[in-house]
C-alpha atoms as a PDB file:
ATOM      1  CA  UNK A   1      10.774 159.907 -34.132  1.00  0.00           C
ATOM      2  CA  UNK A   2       8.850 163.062 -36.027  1.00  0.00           C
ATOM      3  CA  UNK A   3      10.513 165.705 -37.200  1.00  0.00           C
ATOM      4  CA  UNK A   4      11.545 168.616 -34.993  1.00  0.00           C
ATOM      5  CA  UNK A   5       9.125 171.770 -34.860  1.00  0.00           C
ATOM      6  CA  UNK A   6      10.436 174.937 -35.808  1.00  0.00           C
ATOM      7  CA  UNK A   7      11.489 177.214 -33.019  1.00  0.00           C
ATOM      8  CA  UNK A   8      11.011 180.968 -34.341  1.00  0.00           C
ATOM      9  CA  UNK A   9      12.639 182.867 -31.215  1.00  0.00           C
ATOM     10  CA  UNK A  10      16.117 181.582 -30.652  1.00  0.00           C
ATOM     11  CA  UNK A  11      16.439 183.212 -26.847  1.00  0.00           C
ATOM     12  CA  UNK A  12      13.484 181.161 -24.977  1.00  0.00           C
ATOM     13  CA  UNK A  13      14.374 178.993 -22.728  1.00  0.00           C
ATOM     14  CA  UNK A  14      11.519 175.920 -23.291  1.00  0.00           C
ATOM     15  CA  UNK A  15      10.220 173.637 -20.610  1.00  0.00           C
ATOM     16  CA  UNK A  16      10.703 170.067 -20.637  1.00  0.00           C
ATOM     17  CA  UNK A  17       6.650 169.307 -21.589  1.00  0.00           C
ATOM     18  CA  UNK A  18       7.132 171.894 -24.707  1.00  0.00           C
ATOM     19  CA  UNK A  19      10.364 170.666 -26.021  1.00  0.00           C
ATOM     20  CA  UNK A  20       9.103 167.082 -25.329  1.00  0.00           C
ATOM     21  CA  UNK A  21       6.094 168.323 -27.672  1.00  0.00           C
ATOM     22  CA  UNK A  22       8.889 170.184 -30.200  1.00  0.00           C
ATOM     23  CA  UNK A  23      10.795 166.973 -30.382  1.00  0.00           C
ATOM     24  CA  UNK A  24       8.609 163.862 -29.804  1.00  0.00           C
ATOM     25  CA  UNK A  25       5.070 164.853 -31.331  1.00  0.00           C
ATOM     26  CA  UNK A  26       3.833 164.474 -34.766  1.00  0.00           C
ATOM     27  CA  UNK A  27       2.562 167.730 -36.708  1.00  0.00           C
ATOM     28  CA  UNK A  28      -0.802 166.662 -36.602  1.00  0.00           C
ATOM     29  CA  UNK A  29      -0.633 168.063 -32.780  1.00  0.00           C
ATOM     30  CA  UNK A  30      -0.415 171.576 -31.953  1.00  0.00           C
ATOM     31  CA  UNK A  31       0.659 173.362 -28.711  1.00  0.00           C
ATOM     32  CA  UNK A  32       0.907 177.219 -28.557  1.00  0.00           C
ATOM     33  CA  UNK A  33       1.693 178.897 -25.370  1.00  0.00           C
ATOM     34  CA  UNK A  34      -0.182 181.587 -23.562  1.00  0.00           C
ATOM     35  CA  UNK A  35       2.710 184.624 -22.373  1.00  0.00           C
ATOM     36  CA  UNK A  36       0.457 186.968 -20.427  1.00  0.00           C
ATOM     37  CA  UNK A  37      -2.997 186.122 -17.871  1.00  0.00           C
ATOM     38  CA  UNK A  38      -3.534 189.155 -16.125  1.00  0.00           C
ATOM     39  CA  UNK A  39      -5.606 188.268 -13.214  1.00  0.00           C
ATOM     40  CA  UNK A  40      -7.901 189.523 -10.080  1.00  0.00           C
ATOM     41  CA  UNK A  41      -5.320 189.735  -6.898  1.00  0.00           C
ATOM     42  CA  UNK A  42      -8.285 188.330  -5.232  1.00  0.00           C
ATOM     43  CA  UNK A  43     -10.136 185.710  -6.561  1.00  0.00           C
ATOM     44  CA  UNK A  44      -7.700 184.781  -9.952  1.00  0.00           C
ATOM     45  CA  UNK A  45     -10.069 185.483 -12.726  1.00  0.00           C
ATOM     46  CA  UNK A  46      -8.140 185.963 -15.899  1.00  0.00           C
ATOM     47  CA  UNK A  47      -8.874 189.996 -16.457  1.00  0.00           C
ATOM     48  CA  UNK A  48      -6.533 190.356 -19.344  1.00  0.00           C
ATOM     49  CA  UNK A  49      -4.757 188.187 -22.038  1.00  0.00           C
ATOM     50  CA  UNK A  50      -1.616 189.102 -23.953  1.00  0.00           C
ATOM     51  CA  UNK A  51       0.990 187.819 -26.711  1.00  0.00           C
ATOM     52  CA  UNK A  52       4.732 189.562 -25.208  1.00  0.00           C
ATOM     53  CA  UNK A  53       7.058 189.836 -28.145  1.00  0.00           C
ATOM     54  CA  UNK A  54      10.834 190.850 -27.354  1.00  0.00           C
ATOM     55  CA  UNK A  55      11.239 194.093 -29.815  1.00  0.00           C
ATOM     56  CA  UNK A  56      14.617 193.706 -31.685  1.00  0.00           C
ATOM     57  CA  UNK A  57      13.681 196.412 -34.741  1.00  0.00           C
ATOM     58  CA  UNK A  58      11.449 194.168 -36.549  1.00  0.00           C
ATOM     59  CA  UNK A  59       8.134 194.827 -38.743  1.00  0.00           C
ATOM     60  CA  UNK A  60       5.326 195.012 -35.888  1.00  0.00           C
ATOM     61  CA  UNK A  61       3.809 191.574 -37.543  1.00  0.00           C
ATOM     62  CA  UNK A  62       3.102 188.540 -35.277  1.00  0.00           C
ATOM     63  CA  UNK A  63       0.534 185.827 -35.941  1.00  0.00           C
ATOM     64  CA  UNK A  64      -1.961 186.241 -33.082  1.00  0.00           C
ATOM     65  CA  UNK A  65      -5.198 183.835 -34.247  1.00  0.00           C
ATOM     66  CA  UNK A  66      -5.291 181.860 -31.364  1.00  0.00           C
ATOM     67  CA  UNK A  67      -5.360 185.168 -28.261  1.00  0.00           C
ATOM     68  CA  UNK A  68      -7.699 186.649 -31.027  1.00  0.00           C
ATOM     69  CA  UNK A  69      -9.626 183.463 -30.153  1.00  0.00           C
ATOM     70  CA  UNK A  70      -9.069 183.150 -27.015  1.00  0.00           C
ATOM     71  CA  UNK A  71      -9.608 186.755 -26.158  1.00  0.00           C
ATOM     72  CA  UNK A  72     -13.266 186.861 -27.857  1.00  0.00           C
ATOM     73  CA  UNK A  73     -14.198 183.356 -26.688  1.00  0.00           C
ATOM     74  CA  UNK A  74     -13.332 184.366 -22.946  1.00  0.00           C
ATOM     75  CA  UNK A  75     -14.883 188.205 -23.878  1.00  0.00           C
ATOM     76  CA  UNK A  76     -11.283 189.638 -22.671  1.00  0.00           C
ATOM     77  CA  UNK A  77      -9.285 192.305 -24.060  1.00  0.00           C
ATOM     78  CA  UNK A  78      -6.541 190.518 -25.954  1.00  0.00           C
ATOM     79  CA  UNK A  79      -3.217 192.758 -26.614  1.00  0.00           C
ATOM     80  CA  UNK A  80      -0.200 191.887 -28.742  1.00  0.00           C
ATOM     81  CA  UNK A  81       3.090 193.068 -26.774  1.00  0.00           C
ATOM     82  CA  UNK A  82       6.409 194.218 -28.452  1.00  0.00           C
ATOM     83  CA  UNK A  83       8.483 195.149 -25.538  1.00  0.00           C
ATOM     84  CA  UNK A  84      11.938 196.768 -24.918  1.00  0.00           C
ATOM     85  CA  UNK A  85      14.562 197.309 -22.328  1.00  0.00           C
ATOM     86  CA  UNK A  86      17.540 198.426 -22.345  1.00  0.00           C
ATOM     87  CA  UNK A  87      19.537 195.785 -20.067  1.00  0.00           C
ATOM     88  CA  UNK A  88      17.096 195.836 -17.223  1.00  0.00           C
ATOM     89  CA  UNK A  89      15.394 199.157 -17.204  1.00  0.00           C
ATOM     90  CA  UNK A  90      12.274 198.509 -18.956  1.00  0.00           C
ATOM     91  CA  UNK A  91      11.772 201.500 -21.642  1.00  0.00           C
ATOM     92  CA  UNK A  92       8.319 201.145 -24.053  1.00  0.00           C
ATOM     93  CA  UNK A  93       5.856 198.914 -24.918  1.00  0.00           C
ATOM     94  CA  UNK A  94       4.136 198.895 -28.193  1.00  0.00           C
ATOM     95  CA  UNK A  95      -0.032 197.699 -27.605  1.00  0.00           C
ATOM     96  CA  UNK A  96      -1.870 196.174 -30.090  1.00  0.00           C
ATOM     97  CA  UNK A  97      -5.520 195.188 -29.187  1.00  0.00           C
ATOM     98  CA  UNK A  98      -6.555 192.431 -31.193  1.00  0.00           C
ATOM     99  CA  UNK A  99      -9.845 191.100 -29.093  1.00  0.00           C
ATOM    100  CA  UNK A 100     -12.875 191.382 -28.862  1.00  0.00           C
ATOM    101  CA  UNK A 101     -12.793 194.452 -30.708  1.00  0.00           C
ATOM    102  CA  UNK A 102      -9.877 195.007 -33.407  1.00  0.00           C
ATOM    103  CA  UNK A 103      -9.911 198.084 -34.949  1.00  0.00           C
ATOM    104  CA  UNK A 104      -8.579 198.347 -38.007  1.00  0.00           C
ATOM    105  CA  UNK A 105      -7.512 194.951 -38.289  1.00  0.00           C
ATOM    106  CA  UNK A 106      -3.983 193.123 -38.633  1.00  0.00           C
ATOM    107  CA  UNK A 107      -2.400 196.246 -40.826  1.00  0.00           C
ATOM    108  CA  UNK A 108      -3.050 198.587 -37.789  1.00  0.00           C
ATOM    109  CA  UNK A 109      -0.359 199.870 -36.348  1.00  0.00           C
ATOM    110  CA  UNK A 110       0.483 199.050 -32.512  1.00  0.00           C
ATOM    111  CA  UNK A 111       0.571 201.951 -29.647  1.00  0.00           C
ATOM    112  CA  UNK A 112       3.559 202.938 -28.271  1.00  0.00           C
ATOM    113  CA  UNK A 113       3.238 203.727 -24.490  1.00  0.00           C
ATOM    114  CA  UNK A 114       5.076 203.553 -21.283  1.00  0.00           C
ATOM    115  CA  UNK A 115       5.345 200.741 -19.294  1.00  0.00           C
ATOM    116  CA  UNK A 116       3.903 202.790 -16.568  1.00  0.00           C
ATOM    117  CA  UNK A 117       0.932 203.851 -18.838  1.00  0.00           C
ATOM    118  CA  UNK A 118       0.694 199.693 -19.304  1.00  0.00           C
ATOM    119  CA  UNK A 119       0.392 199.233 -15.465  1.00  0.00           C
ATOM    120  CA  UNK A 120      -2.088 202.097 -14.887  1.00  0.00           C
ATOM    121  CA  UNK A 121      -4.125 199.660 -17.436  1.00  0.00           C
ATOM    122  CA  UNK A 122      -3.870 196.702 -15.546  1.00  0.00           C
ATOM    123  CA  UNK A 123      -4.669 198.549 -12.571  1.00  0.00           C
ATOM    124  CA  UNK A 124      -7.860 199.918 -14.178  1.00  0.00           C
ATOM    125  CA  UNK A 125      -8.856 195.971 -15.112  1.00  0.00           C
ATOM    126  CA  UNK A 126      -8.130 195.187 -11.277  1.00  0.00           C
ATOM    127  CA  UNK A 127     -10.870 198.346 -10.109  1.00  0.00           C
ATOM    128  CA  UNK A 128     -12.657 197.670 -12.742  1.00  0.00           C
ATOM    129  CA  UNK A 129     -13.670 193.931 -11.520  1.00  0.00           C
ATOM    130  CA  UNK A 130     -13.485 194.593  -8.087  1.00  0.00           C
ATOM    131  CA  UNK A 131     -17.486 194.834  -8.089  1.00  0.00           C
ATOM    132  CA  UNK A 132     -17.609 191.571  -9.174  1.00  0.00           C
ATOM    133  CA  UNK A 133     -14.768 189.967  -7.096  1.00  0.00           C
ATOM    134  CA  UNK A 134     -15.486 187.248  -5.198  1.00  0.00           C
ATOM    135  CA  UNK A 135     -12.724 187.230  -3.095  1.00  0.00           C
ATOM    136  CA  UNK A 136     -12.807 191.387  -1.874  1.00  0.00           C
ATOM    137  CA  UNK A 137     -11.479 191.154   1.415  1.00  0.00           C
ATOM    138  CA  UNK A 138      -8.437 189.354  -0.561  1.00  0.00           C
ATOM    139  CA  UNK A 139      -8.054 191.800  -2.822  1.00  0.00           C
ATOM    140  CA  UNK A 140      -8.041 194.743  -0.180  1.00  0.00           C
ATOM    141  CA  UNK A 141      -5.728 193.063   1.909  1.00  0.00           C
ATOM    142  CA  UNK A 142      -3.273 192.747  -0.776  1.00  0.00           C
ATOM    143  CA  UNK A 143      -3.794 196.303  -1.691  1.00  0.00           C
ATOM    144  CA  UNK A 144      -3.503 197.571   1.804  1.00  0.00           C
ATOM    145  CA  UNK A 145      -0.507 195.132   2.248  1.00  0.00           C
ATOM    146  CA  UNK A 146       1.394 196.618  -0.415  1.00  0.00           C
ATOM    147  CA  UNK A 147       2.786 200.452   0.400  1.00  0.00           C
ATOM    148  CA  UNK A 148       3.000 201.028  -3.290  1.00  0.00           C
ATOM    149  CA  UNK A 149      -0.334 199.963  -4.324  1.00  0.00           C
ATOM    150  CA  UNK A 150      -1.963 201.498  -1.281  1.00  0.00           C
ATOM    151  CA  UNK A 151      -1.240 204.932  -1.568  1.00  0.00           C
ATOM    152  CA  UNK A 152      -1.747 205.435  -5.480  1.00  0.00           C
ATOM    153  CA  UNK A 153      -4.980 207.048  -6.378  1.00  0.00           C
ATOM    154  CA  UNK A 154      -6.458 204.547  -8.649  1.00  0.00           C
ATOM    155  CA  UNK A 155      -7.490 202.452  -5.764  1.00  0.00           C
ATOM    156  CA  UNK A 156      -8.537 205.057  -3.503  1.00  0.00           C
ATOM    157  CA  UNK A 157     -12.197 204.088  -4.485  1.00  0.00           C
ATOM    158  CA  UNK A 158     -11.867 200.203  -3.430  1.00  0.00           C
ATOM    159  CA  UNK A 159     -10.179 201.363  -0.397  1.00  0.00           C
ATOM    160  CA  UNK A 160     -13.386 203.453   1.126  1.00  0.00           C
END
């Protein structure tokens, strides 16, 4: 038996495969887990990637080398997260964009927005590939099937 990986974030609940990996792998094998594919509604292509941290009052560091990676490999954006609620009412989210472009590198400070501001993104990334969606009449059904997402005005323009 190796010896157990260190688990930095003591409130995650782990799936069997990862804490089989934690527990019963050797440190010459690494696993880190992806928190956030935004995709198409339509046809699933990842649109947006994303690191979610759970923001307790800590320094607004977080290793992020591998959705760096990812993010330029795949030529998404790639965001570090540090959310907050307050019991279930979500309150702020603090953005980071690491990839492909990163201004001002790791000592940049993080954005602090709305979580509404944060959907009106990902809604923008859903328009914004609709052009190239493979699957449109998907994508406008589930728009027109949803009475929230049909009658706000970022959509209007796939709707036509």
């Amino acid at each position: 038996m190796s010896k157990i990986k260190q688990i930095y974030c003591k409130d995650v609940k782990f799936s069997q495969y990862s804490l089989w990996h934690r527990h019963q792998t050797h440190s010459a094998i690494a696993m880190m887990d992806v928190d956030k594919v935004s995709t198409c509604i339509g046809c699933n292509e990842p649109l947006v990637l994303a690191e979610t941290i759970k923001f307790v009052g800590q320094e607004f560091k977080k290793g992020h080398s591998m959705i760096r990676q990812l993010g330029i490999k795949a030529a998404l954006p790639a965001f570090l997260l540090w959310y907050h609620f307050v019991g279930e009412m979500p309150m702020w989210v603090y953005v980071k964009k690491v990839a492909p472009d990163y201004k001002g590198g790791y000592e940049s400070p993080p954005q602090r927005i709305s979580f509404d501001k944060w959907q009106e993104y990902l809604e923008f990334k859903q328009v914004e590939h609709f052009p190239k969606c493979k699957k449109q009449w998907l994508f406008l059904k589930k728009i027109k099937d949803d009475p929230v997402a049909r009658n706000k005005r970022i959509y209007a323009s796939v709707l036509r």
